[in-house]
PDB file of N, CA and C in Angstrom:
ATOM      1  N   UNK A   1       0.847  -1.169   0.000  1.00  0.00           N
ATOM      2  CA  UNK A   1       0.000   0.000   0.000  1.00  0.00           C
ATOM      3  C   UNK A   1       0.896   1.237   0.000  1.00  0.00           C
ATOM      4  N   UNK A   2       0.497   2.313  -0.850  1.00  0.00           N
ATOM      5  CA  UNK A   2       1.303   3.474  -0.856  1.00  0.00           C
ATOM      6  C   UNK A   2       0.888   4.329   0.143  1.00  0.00           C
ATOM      7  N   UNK A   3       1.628   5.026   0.486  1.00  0.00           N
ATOM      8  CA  UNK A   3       1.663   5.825   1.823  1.00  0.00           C
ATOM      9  C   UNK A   3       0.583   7.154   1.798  1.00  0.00           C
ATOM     10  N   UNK A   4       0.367   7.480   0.854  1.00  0.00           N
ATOM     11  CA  UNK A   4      -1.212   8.451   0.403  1.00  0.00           C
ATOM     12  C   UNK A   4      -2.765   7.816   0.480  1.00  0.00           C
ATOM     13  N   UNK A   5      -2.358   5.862   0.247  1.00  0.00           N
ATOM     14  CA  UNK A   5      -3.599   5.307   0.707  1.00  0.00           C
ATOM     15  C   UNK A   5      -3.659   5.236   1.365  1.00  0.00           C
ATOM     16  N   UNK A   6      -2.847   5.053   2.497  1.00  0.00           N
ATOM     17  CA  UNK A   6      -2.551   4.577   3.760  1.00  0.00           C
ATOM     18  C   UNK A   6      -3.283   5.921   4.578  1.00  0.00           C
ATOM     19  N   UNK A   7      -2.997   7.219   4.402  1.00  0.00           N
ATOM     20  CA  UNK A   7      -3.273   8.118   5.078  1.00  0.00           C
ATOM     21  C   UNK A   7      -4.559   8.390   4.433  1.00  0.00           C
ATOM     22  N   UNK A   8      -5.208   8.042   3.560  1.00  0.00           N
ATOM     23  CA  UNK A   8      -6.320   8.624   3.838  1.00  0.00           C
ATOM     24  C   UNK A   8      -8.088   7.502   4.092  1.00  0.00           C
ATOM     25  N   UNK A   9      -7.063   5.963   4.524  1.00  0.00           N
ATOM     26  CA  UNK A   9      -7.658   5.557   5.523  1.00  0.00           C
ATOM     27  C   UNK A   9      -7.680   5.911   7.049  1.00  0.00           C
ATOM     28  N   UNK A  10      -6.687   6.519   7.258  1.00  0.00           N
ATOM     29  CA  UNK A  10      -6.702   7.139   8.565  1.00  0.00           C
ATOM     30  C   UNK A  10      -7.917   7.970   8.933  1.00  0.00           C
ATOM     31  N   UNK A  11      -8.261   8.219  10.162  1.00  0.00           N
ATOM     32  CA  UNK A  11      -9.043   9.743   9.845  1.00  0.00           C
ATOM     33  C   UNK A  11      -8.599  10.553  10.839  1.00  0.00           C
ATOM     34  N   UNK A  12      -7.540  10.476  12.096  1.00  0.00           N
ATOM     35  CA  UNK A  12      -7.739  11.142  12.509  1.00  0.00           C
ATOM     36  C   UNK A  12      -5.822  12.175  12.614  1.00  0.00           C
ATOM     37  N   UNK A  13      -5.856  13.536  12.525  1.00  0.00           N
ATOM     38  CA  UNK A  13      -4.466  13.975  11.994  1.00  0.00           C
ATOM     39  C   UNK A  13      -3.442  13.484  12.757  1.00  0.00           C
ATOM     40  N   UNK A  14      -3.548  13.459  14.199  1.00  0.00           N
ATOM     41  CA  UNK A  14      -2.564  12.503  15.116  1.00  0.00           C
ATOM     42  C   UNK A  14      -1.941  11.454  14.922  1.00  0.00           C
ATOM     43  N   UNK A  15      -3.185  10.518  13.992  1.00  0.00           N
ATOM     44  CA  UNK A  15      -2.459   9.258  13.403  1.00  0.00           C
ATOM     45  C   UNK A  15      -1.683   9.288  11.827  1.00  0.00           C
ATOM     46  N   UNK A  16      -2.534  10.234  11.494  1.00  0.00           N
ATOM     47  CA  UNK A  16      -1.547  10.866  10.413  1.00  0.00           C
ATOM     48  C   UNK A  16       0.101  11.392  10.490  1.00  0.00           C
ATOM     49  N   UNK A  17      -0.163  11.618  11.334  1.00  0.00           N
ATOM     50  CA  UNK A  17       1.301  12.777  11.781  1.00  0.00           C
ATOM     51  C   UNK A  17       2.270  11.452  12.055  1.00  0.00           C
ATOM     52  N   UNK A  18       1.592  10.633  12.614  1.00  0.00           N
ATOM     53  CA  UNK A  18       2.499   9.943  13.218  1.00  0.00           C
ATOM     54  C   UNK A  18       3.069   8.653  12.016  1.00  0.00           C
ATOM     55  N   UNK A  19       2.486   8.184  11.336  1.00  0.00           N
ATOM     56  CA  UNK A  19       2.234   7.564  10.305  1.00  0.00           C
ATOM     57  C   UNK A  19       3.500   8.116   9.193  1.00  0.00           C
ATOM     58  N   UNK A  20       3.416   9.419   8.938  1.00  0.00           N
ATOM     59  CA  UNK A  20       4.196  10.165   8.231  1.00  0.00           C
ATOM     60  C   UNK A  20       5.614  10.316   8.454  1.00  0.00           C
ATOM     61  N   UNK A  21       5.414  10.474  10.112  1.00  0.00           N
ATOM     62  CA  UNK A  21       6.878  10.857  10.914  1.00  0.00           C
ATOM     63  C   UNK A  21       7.740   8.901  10.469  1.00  0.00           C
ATOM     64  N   UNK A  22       6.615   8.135  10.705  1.00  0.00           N
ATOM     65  CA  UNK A  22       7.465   6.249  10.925  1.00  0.00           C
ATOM     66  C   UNK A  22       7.999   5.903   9.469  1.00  0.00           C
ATOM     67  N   UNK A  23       7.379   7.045   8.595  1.00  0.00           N
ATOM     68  CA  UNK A  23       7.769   6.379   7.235  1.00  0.00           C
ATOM     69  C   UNK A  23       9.128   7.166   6.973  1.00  0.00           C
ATOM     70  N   UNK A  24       9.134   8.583   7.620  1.00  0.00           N
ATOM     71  CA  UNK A  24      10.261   9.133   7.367  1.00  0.00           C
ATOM     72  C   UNK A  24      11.224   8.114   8.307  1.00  0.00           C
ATOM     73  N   UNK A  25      11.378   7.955   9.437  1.00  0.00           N
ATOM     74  CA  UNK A  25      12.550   7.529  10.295  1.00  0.00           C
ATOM     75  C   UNK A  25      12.805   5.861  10.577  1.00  0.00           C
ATOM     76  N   UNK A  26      11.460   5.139  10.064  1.00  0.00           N
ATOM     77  CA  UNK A  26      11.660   3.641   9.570  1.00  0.00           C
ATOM     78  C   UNK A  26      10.593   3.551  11.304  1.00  0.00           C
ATOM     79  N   UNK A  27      11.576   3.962  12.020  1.00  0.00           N
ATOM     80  CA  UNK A  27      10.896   3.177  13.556  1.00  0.00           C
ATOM     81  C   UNK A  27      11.175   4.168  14.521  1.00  0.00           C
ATOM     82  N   UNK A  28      10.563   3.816  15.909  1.00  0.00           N
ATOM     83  CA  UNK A  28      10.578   4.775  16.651  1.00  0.00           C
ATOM     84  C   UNK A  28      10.245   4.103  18.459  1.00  0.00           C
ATOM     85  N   UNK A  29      10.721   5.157  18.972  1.00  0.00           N
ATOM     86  CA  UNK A  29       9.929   4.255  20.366  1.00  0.00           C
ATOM     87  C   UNK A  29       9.143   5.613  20.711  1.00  0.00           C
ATOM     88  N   UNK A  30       8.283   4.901  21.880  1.00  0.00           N
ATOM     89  CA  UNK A  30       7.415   5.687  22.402  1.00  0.00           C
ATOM     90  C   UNK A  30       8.224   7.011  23.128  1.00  0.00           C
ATOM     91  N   UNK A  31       8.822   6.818  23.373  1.00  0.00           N
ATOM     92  CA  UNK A  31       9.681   8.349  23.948  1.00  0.00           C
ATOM     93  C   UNK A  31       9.891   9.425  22.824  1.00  0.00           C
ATOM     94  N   UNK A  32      10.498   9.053  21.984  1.00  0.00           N
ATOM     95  CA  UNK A  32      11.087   9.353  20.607  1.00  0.00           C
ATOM     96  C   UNK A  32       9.541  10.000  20.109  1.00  0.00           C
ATOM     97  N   UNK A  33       8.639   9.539  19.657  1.00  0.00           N
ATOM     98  CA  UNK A  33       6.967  10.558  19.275  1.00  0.00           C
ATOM     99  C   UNK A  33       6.852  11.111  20.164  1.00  0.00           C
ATOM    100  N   UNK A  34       6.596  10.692  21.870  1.00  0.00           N
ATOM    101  CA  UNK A  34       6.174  11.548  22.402  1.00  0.00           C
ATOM    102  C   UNK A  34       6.781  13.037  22.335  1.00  0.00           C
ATOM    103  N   UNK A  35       8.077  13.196  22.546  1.00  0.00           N
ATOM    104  CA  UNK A  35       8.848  14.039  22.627  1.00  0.00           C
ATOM    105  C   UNK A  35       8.757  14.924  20.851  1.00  0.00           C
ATOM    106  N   UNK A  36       8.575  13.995  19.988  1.00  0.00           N
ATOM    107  CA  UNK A  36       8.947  14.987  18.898  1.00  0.00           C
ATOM    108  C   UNK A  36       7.309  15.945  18.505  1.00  0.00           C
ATOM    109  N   UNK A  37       6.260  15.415  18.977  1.00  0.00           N
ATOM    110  CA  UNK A  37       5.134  16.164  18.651  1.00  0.00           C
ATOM    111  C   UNK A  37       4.193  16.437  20.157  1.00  0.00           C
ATOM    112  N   UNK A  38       5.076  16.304  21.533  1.00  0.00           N
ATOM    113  CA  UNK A  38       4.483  17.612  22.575  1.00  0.00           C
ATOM    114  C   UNK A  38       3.543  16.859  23.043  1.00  0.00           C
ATOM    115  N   UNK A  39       3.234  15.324  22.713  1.00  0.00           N
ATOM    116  CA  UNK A  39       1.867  14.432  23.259  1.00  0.00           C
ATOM    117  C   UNK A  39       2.512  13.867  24.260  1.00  0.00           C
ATOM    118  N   UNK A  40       1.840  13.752  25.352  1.00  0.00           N
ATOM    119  CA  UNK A  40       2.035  12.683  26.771  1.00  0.00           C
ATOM    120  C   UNK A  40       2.066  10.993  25.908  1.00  0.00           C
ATOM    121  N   UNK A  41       2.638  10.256  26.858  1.00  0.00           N
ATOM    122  CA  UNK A  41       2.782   9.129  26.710  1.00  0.00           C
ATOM    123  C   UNK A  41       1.854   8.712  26.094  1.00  0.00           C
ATOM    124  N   UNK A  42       0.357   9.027  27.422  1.00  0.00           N
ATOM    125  CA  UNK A  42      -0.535   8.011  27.023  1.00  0.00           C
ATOM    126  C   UNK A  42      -1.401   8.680  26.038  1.00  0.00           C
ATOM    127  N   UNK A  43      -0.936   9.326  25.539  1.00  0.00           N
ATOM    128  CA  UNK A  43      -1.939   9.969  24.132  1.00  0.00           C
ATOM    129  C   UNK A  43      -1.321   9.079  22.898  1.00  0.00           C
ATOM    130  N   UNK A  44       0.302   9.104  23.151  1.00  0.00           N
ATOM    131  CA  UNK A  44       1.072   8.500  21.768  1.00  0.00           C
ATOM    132  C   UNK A  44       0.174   7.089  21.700  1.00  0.00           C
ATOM    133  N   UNK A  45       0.679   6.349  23.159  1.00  0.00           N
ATOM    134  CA  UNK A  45       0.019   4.521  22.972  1.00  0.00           C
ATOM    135  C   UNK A  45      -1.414   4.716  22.644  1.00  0.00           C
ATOM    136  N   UNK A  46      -2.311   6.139  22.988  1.00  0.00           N
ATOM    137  CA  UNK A  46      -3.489   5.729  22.393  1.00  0.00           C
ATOM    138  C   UNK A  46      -3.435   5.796  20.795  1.00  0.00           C
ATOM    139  N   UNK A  47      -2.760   6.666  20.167  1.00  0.00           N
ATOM    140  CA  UNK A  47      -2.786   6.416  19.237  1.00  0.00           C
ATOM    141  C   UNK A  47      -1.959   5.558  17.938  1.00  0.00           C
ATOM    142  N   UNK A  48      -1.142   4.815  18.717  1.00  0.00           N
ATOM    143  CA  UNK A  48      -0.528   3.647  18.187  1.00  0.00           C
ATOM    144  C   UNK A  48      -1.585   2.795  18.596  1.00  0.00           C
ATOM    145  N   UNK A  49      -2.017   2.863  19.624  1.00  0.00           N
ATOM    146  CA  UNK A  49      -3.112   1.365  19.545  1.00  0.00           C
ATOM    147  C   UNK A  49      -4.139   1.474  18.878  1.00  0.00           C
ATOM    148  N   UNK A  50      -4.432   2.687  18.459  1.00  0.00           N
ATOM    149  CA  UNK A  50      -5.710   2.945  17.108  1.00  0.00           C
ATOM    150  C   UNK A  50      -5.104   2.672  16.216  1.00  0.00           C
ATOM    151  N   UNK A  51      -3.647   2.769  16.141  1.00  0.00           N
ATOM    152  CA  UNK A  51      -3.134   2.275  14.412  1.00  0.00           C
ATOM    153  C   UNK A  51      -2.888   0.714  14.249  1.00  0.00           C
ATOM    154  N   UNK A  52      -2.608   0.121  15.294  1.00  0.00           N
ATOM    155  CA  UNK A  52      -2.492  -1.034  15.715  1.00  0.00           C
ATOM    156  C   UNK A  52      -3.287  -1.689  15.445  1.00  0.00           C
ATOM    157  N   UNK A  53      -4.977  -1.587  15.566  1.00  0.00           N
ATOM    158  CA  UNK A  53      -6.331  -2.228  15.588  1.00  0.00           C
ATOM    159  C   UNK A  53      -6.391  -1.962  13.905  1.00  0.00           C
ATOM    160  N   UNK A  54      -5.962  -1.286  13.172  1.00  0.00           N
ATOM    161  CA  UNK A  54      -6.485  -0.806  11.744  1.00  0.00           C
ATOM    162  C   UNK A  54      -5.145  -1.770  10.951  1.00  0.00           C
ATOM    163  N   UNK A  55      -3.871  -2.125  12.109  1.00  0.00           N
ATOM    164  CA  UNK A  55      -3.015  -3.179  11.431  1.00  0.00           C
ATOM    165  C   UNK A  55      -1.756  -1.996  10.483  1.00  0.00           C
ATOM    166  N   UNK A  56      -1.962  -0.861  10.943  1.00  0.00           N
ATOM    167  CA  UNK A  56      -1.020  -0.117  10.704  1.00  0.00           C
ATOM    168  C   UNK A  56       0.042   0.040  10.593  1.00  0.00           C
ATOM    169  N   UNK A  57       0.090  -0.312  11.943  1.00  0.00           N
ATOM    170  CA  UNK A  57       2.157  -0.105  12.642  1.00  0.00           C
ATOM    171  C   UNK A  57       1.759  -1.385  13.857  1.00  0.00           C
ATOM    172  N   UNK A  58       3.044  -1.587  13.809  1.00  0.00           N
ATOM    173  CA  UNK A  58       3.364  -2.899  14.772  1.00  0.00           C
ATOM    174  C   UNK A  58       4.397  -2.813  15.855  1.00  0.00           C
ATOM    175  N   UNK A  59       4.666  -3.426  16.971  1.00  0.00           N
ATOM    176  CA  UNK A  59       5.725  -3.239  17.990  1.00  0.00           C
ATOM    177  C   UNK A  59       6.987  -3.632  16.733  1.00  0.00           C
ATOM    178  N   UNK A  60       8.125  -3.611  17.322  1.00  0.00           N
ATOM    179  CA  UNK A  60       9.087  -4.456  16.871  1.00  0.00           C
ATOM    180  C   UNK A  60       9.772  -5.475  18.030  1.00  0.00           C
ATOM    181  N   UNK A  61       9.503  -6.690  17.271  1.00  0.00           N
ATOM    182  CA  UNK A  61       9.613  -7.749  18.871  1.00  0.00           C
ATOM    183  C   UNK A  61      10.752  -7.411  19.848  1.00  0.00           C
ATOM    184  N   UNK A  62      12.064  -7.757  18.998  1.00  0.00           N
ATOM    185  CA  UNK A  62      13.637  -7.589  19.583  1.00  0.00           C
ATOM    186  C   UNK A  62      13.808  -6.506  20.049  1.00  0.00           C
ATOM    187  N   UNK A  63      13.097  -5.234  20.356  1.00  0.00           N
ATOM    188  CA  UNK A  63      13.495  -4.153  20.986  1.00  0.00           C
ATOM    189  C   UNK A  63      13.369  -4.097  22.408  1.00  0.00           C
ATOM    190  N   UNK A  64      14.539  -3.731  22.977  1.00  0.00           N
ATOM    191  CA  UNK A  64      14.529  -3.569  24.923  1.00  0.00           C
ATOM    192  C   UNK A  64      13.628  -2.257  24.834  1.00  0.00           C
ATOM    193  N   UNK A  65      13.120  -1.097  24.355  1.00  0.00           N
ATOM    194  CA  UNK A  65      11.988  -0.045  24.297  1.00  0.00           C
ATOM    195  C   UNK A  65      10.823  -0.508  23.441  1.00  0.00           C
ATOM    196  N   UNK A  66       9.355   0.401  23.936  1.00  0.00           N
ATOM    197  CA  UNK A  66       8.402   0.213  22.789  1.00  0.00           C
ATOM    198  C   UNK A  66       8.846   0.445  21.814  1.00  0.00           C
ATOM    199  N   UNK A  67       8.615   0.064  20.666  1.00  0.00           N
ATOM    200  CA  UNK A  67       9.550   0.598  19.158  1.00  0.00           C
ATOM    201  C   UNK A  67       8.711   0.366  18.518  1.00  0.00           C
ATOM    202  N   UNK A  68       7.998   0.947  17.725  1.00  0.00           N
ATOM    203  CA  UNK A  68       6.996   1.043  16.344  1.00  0.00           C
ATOM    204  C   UNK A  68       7.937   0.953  14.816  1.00  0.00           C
ATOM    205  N   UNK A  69       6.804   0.342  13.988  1.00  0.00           N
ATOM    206  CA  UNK A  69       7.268   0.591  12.465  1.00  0.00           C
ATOM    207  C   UNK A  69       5.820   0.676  12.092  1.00  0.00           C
ATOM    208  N   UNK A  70       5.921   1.280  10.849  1.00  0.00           N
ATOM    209  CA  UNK A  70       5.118   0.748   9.944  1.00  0.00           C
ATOM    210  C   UNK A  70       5.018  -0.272   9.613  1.00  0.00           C
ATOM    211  N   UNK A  71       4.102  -1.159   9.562  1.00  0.00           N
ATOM    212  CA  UNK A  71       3.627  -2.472   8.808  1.00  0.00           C
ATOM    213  C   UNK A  71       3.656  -2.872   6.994  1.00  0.00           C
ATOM    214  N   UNK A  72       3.146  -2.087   6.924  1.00  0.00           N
ATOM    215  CA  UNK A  72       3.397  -1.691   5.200  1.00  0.00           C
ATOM    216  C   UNK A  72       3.243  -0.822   4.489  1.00  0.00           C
ATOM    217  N   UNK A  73       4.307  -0.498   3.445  1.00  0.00           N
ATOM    218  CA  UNK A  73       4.150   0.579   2.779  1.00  0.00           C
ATOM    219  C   UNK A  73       4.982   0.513   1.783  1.00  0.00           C
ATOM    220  N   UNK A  74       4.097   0.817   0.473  1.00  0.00           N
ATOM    221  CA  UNK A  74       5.158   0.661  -0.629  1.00  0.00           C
ATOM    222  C   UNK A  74       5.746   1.733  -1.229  1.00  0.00           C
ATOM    223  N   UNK A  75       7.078   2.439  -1.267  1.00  0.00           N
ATOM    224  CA  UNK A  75       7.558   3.457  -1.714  1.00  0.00           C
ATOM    225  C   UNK A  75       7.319   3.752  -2.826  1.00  0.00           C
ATOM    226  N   UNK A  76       7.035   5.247  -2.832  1.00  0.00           N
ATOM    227  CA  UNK A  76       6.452   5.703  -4.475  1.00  0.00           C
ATOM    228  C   UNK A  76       7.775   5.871  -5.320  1.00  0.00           C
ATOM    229  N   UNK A  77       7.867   4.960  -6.425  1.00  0.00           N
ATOM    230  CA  UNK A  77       8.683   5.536  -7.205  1.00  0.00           C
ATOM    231  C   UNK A  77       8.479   6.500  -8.155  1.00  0.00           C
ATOM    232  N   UNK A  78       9.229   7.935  -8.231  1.00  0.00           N
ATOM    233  CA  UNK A  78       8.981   8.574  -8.961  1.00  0.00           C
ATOM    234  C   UNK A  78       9.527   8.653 -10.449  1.00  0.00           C
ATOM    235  N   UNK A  79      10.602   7.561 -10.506  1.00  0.00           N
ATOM    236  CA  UNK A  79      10.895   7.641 -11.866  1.00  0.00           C
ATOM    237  C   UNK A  79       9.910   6.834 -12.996  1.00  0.00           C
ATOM    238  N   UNK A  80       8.758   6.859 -12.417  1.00  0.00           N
ATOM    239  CA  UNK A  80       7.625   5.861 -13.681  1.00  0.00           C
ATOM    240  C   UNK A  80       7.030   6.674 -13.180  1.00  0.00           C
ATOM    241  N   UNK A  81       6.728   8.029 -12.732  1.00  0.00           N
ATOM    242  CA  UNK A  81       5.582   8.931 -12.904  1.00  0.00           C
ATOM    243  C   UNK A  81       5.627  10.124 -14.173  1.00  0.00           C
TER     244      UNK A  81
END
């Protein structure tokens, strides 16, 4: 799935934002969002666990921190546009 479908199954901009930020940096832990967009903890896990239920983004097992990725996403190539 390309990352423009992806967001506009989303609906809400929080999960957007965040969605956007995992595709730029691959992965992340919960400290790492909280801190870069000003949300308390438990706002980030609420909204990883809304992306979570939609099959969004996933833990990453092997990590000693929460650590998110995206689940899937297929990079747009722009040289066939």
């Amino acid at each position: 799935m390309k990352l423009n479908e992806l967001l506009s199954k989303v609906e809400s901009d929080a999960g957007k934002l965040l969605l956007m930020y995992l595709h730029k940096v691959g992965t992340a832990t919960v400290d790492q969002i909280s801190e870069k967009f000003g949300w308390t903890k438990m706002k980030t896990y609420n909204i990883i666990n809304s992306l979570r239920e939609e099959d969004f983004v996933a833990p990453l097992e092997h990590s000693s921190q929460d650590r998110y990725a995206l689940k899937q996403v297929t990079l747009w190539n722009y040289a066939q546009d």
